[in-house]
Every structure is written in structure tokens, then in C-alpha cells.
Protein backbone atom coordinates (compact mmCIF):
# COMPACT_ATOMS: atom_id res chain seq x y z
CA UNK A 1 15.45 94.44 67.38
CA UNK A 2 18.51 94.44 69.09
CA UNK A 3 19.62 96.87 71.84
CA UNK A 4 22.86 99.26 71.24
CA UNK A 5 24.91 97.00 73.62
CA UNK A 6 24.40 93.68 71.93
CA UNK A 7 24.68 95.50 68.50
CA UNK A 8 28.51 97.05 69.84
CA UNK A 9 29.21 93.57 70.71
CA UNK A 10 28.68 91.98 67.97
CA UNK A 11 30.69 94.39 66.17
CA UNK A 12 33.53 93.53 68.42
CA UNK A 13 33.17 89.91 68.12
CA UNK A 14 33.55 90.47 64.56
CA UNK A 15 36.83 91.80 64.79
CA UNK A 16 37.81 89.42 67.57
CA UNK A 17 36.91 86.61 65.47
CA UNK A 18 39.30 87.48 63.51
CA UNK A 19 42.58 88.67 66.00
CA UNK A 20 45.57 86.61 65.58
CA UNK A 21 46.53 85.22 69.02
CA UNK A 22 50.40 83.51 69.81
CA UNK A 23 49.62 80.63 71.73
CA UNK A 24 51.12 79.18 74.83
CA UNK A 25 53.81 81.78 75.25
CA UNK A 26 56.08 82.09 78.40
CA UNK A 27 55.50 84.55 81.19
CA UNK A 28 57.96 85.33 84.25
CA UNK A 29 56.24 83.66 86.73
CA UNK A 30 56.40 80.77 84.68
CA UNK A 31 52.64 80.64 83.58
CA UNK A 32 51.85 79.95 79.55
CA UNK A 33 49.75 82.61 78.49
CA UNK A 34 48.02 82.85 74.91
CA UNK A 35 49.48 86.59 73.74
CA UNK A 36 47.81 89.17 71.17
CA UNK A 37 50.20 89.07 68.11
CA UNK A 38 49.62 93.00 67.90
CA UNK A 39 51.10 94.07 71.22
CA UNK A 40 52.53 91.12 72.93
CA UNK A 41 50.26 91.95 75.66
CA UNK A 42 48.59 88.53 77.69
CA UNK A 43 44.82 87.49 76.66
CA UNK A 44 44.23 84.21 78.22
CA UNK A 45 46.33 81.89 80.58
CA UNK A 46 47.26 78.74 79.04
CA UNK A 47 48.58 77.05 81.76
CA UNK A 48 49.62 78.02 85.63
CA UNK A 49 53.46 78.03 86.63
CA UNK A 50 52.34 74.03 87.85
CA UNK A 51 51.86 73.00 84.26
CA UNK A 52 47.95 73.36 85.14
CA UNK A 53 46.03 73.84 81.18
CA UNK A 54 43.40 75.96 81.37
CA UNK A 55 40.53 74.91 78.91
CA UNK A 56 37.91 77.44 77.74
CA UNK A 57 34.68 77.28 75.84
CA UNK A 58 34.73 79.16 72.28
CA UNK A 59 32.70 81.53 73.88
CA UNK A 60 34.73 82.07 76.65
CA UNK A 61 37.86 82.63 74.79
CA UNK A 62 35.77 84.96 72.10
CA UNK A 63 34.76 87.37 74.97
CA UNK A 64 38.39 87.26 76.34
CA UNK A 65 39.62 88.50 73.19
CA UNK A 66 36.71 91.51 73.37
CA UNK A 67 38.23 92.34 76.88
CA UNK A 68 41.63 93.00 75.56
CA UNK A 69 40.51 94.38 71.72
CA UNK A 70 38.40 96.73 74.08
CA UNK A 71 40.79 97.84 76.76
CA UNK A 72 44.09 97.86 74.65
CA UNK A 73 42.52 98.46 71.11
CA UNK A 74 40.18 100.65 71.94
CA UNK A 75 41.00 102.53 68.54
CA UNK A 76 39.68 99.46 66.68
CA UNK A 77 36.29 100.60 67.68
CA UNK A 78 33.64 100.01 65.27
CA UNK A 79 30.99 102.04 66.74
């Protein structure tokens, strides 16, 4: 049986699944950062202000998306 925690993750990787992201967008300092299409705010660098690409496992990017649905969504909660 699972435990509360991995059940409230799952439930937010539901919903991340789902999250439209902007990708590659321009930041000031020049970096390319993948944006939430919600609130503009930054989820995942892209690439550094040297053209450097980032590359990230599904997984990876899936729990990135949790970081930001949690601390800037937080009303999304499905607990």
C-alpha cells in the first residue's frame, strides 16, 4: 500500500503531466529557460547564457514541473 507521500505525488505528477510548458524562452542574463504557460514564471533551464543545452531525463523534467506546480500553484493541490 502506498504511503501518504508517494500517494500526494502521484497526484501531482498527474497534473504535471499534463502542464503546458513554453519552451526555450529568453531570460536577461541571456540563459533559455523552458517557462510555465500559466505564470510566465522559469521551470527548467534550457540552455546557459554560453549556448550550453541542458538535457534532462523525463523524470527529471516531470519532478521539475512538481517543484514549480507545488511552490507557485500550490492552489492546484489535489490533496
Amino acid at each position: 500500500m502506498p504511503t501518504v507521500a508517494e500517494r500526494q505525488l502521484a497526484a501531482w505528477q498527474q497534473i504535471a503531466k499534463g502542464w503546458l510548458v513554453d519552451d526555450a524562452m529568453p531570460a536577461d542574463d541571456g540563459q533559455l529557460v523552458d517557462r510555465c504557460r500559466a505564470c510566465g514564471k522559469g521551470i527548467a533551464l534550457a540552455a546557459d547564457a554560453y549556448g550550453n543545452l541542458y538535457r534532462y531525463h523525463r523524470d527529471e523534467y516531470l519532478a521539475l514541473i512538481v517543484l514549480h506546480l507545488r511552490n507557485h500553484h500550490a492552489d492546484l493541490d489535489p490533496n
